[in-house]
C-alpha atoms as a PDB file:
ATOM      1  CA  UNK A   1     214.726 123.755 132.737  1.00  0.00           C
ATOM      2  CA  UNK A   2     216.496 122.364 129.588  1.00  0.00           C
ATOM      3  CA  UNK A   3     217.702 119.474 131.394  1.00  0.00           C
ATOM      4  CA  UNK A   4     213.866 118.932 132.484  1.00  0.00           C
ATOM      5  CA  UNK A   5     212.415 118.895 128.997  1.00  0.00           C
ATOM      6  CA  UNK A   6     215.136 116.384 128.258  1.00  0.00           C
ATOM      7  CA  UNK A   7     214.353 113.789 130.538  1.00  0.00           C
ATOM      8  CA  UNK A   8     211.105 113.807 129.977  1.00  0.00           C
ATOM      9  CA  UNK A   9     211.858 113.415 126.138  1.00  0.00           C
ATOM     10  CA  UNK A  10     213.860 110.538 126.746  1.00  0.00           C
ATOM     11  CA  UNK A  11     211.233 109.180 129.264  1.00  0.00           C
ATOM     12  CA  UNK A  12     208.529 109.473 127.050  1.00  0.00           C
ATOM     13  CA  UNK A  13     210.700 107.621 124.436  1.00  0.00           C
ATOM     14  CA  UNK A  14     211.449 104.494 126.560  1.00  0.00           C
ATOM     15  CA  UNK A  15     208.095 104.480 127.355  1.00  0.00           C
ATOM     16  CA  UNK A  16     207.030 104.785 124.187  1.00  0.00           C
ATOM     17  CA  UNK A  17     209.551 101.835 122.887  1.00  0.00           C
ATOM     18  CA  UNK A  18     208.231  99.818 125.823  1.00  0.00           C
ATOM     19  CA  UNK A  19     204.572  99.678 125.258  1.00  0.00           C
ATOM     20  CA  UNK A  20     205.853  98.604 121.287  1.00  0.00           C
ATOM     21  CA  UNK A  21     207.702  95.769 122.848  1.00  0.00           C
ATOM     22  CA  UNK A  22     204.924  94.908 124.978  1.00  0.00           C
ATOM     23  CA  UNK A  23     202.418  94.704 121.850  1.00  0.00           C
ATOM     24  CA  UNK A  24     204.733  92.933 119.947  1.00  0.00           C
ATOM     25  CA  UNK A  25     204.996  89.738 123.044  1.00  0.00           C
ATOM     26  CA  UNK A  26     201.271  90.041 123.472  1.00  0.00           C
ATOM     27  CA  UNK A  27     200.535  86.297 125.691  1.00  0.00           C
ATOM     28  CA  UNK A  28     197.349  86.545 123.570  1.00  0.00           C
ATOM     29  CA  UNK A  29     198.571  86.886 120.127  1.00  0.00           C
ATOM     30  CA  UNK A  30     201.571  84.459 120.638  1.00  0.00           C
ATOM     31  CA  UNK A  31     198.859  81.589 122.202  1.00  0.00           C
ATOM     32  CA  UNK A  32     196.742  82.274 119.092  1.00  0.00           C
ATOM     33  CA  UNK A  33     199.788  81.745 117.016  1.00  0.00           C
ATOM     34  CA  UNK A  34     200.286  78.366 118.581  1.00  0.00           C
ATOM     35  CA  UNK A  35     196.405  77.247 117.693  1.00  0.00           C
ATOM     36  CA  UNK A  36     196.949  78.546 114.034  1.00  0.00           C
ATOM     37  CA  UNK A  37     200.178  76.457 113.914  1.00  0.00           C
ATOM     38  CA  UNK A  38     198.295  73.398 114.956  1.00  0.00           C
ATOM     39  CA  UNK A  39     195.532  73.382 112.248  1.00  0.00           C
ATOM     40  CA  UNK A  40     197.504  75.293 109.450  1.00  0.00           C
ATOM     41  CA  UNK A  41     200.855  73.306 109.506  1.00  0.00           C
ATOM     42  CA  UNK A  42     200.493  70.288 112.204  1.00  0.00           C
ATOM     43  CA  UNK A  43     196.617  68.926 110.884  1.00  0.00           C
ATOM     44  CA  UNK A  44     196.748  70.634 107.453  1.00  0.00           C
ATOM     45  CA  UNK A  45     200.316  69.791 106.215  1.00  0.00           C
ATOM     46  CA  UNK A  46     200.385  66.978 108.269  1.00  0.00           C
ATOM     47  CA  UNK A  47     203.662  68.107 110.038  1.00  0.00           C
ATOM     48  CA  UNK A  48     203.767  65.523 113.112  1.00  0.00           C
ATOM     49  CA  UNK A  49     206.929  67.291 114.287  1.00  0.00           C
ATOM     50  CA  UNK A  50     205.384  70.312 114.817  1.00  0.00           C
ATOM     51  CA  UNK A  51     202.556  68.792 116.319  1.00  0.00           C
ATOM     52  CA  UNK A  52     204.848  67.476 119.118  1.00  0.00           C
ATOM     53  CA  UNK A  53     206.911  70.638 119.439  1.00  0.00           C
ATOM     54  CA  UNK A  54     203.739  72.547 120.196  1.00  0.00           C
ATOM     55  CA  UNK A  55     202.238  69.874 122.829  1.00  0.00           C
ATOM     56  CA  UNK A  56     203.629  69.648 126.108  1.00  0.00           C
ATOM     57  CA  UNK A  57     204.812  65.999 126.931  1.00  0.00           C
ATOM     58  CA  UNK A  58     201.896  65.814 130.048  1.00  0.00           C
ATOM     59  CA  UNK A  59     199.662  67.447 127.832  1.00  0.00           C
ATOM     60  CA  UNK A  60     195.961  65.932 127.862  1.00  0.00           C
ATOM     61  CA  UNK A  61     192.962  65.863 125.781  1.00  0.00           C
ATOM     62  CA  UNK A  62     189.148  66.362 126.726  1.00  0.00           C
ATOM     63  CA  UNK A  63     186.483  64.572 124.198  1.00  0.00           C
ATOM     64  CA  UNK A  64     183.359  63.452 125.424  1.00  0.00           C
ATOM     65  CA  UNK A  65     183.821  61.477 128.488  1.00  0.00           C
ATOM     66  CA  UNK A  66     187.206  60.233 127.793  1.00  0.00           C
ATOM     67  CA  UNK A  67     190.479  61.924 128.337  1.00  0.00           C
ATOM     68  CA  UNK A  68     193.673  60.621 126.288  1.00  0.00           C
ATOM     69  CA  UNK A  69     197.583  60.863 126.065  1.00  0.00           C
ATOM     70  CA  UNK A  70     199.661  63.204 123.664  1.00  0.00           C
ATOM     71  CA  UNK A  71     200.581  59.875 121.904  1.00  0.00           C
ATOM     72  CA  UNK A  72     196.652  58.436 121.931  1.00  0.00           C
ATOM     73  CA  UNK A  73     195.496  62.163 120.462  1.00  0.00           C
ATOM     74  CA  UNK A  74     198.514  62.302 117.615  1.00  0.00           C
ATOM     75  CA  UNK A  75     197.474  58.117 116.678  1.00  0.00           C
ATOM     76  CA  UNK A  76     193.865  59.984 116.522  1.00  0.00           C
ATOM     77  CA  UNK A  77     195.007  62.916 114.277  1.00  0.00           C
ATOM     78  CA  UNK A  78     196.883  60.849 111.923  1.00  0.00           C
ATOM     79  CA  UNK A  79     193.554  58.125 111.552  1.00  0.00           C
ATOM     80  CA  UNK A  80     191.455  61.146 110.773  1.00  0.00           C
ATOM     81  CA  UNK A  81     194.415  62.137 107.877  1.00  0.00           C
ATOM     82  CA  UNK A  82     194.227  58.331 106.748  1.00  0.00           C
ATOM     83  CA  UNK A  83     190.087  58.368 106.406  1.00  0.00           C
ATOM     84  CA  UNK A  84     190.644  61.860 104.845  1.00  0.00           C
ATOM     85  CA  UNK A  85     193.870  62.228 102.830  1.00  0.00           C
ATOM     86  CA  UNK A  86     192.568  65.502 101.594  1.00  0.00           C
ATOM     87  CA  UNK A  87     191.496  66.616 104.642  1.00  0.00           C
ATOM     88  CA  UNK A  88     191.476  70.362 105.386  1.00  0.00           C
ATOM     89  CA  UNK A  89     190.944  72.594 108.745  1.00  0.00           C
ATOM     90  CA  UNK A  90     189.834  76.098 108.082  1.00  0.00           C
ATOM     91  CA  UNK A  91     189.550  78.545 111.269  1.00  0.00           C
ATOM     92  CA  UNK A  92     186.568  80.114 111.108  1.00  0.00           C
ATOM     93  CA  UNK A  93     187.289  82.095 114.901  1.00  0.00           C
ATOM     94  CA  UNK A  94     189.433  82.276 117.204  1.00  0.00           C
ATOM     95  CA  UNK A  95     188.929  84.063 121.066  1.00  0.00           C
ATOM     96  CA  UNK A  96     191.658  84.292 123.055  1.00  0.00           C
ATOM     97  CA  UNK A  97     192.041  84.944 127.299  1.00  0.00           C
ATOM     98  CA  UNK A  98     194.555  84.241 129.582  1.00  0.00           C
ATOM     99  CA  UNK A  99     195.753  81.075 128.567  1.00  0.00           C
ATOM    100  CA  UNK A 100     193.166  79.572 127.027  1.00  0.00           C
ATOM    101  CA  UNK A 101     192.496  80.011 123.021  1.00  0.00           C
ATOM    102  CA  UNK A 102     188.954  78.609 121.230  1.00  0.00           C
ATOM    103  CA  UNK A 103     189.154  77.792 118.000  1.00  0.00           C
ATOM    104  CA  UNK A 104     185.920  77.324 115.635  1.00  0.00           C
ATOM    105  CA  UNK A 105     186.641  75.653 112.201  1.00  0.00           C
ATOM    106  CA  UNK A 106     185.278  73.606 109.852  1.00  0.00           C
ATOM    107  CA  UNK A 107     186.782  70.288 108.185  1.00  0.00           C
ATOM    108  CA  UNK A 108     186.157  69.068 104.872  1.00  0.00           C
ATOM    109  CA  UNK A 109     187.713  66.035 103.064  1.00  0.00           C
ATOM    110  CA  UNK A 110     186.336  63.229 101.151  1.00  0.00           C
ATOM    111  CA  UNK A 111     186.579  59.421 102.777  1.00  0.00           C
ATOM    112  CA  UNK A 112     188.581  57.854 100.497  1.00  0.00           C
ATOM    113  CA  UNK A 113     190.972  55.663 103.450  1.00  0.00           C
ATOM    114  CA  UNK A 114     190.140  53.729 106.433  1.00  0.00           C
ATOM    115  CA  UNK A 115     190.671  55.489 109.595  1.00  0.00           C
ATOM    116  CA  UNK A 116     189.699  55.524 113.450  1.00  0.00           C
ATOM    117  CA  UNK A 117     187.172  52.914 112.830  1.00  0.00           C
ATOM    118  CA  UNK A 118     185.592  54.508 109.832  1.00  0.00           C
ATOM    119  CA  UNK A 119     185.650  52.454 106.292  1.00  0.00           C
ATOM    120  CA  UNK A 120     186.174  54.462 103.323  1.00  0.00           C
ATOM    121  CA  UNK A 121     183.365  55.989 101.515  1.00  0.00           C
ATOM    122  CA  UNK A 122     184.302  57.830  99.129  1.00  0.00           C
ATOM    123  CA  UNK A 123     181.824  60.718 100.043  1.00  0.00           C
ATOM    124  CA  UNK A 124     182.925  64.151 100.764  1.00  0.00           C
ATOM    125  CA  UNK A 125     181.815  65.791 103.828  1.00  0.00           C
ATOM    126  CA  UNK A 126     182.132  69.098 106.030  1.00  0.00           C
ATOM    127  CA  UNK A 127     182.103  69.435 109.590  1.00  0.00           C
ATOM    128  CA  UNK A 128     182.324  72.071 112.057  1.00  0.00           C
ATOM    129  CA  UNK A 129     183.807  72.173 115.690  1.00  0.00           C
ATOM    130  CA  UNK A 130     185.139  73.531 118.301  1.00  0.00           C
ATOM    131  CA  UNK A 131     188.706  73.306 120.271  1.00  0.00           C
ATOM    132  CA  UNK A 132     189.649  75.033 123.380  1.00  0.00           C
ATOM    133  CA  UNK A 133     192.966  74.894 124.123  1.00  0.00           C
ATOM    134  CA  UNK A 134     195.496  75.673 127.043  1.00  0.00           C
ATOM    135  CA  UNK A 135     198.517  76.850 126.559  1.00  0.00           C
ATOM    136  CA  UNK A 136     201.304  77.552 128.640  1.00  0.00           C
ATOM    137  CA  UNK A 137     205.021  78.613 127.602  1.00  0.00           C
ATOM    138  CA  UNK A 138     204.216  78.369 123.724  1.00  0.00           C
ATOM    139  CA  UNK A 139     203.157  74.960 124.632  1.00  0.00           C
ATOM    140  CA  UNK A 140     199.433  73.049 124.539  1.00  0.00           C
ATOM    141  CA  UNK A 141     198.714  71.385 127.736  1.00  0.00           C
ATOM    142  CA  UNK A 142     195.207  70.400 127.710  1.00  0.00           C
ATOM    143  CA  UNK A 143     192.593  70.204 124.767  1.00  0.00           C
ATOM    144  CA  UNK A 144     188.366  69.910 125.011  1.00  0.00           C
ATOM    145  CA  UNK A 145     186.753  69.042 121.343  1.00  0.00           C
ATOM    146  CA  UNK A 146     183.744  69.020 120.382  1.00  0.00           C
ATOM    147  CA  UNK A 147     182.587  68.529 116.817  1.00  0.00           C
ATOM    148  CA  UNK A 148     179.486  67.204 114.668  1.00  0.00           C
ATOM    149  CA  UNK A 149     180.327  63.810 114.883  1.00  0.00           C
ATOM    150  CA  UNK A 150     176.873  62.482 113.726  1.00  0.00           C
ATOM    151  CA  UNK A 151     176.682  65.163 111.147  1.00  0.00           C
ATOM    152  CA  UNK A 152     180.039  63.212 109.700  1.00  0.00           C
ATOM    153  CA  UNK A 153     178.399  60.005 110.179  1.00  0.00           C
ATOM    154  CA  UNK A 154     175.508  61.181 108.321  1.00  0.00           C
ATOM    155  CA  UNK A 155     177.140  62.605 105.839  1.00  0.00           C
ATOM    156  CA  UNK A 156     179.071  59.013 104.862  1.00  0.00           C
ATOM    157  CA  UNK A 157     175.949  57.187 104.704  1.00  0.00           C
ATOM    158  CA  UNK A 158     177.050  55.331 108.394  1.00  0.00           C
ATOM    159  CA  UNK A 159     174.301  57.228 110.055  1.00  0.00           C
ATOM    160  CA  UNK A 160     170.233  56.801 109.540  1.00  0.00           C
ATOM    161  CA  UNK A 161     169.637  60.405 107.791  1.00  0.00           C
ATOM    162  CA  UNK A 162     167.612  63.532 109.360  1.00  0.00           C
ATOM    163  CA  UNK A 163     163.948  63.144 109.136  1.00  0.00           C
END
C-alpha cells in the first residue's frame, strides 16, 4: 500500500514538473517573442543583425499586390529609418495561433531624411498597422502588412487632405 502512495507521489510530481516545462516552451509565447524582437530591437534599435537572425533566408513578404525578398524588405526597413531617424514602433496587440502571430502597432517619427521615395518634411506623424507574421523554428518566413499609408501621406503634406 505504501509503495502505492509512493508512486503515485512521484507520478504526480513528474507530471507536475512536466506541464511547468511545457508552459515554459509554449510555441505561442516563444513566436510572440520573435514579433516583439522584431519591432522592439530589429525596427526600434535598428539592430539589422537581429533582423536577419530572426528571418528565414526564403522568407517572403506580402504588401499590397507585391511580394518581395528578405534583402528587398530589410532595404525597405532601413529607408523607412532614413525618412524617420526617430522612428518608433509601439505594439499595441498581439494574437497569437499556431504559427502565425498579428501584431497591431502604431509608428510615430518625424520626416526629417529622405527615404523609400519620400522627401523630408520635417512633419511628425503617427500611423497605425497591422503585421501578420509566420513563424516557424524561431524563424519569420512570410510577412502580410498593411498600414495607413495615405494617412502618412496626409500627414506630410504629400497627400490632398480629408474633406
Amino acid at each position: 500500500m505504501r509503495k502505492n502512495r509512493w508512486s503515485a507521489l512521484v507520478l504526480g510530481f513528474i507530471l507536475l514538473l512536466s506541464l511547468s516545462s511545457a508552459a515554459k516552451t509554449n510555441p505561442l509565447e516563444a513566436n510572440k517573442a520573435v514579433a516583439r524582437k522584431l519591432f522592439e530591437v530589429a525596427l526600434n534599435q535598428d539592430n539589422w543583425d537581429v533582423y536577419n537572425e530572426i528571418h528565414s533566408k526564403d522568407f517572403v513578404a506580402h504588401a499590397g499586390k507585391r511580394s518581395v525578398t528578405l534583402a528587398e524588405d530589410l532595404q525597405s526597413a532601413q529607408g523607412w529609418r532614413q525618412a524617420f531617424p526617430d522612428g518608433k514602433y509601439t505594439i499595441d496587440q498581439m494574437i497569437a495561433e499556431g504559427e502565425m502571430v498579428m501584431v497591431r502597432w502604431t509608428g510615430r517619427g518625424t520626416n526629417t531624411g529622405e527615404g523609400n521615395g519620400l522627401p523630408a518634411t520635417g512633419k511628425p506623424i503617427e500611423v497605425t498597422g497591422i503585421t501578420v507574421l509566420h513563424i516557424v523554428g524561431g524563424k519569420i518566413v512570410e510577412e502580410w502588412n498593411e498600414n495607413d499609408m495615405l494617412g502618412l501621406l496626409r500627414q506630410l503634406g504629400l497627400a490632398p487632405a480629408r474633406q
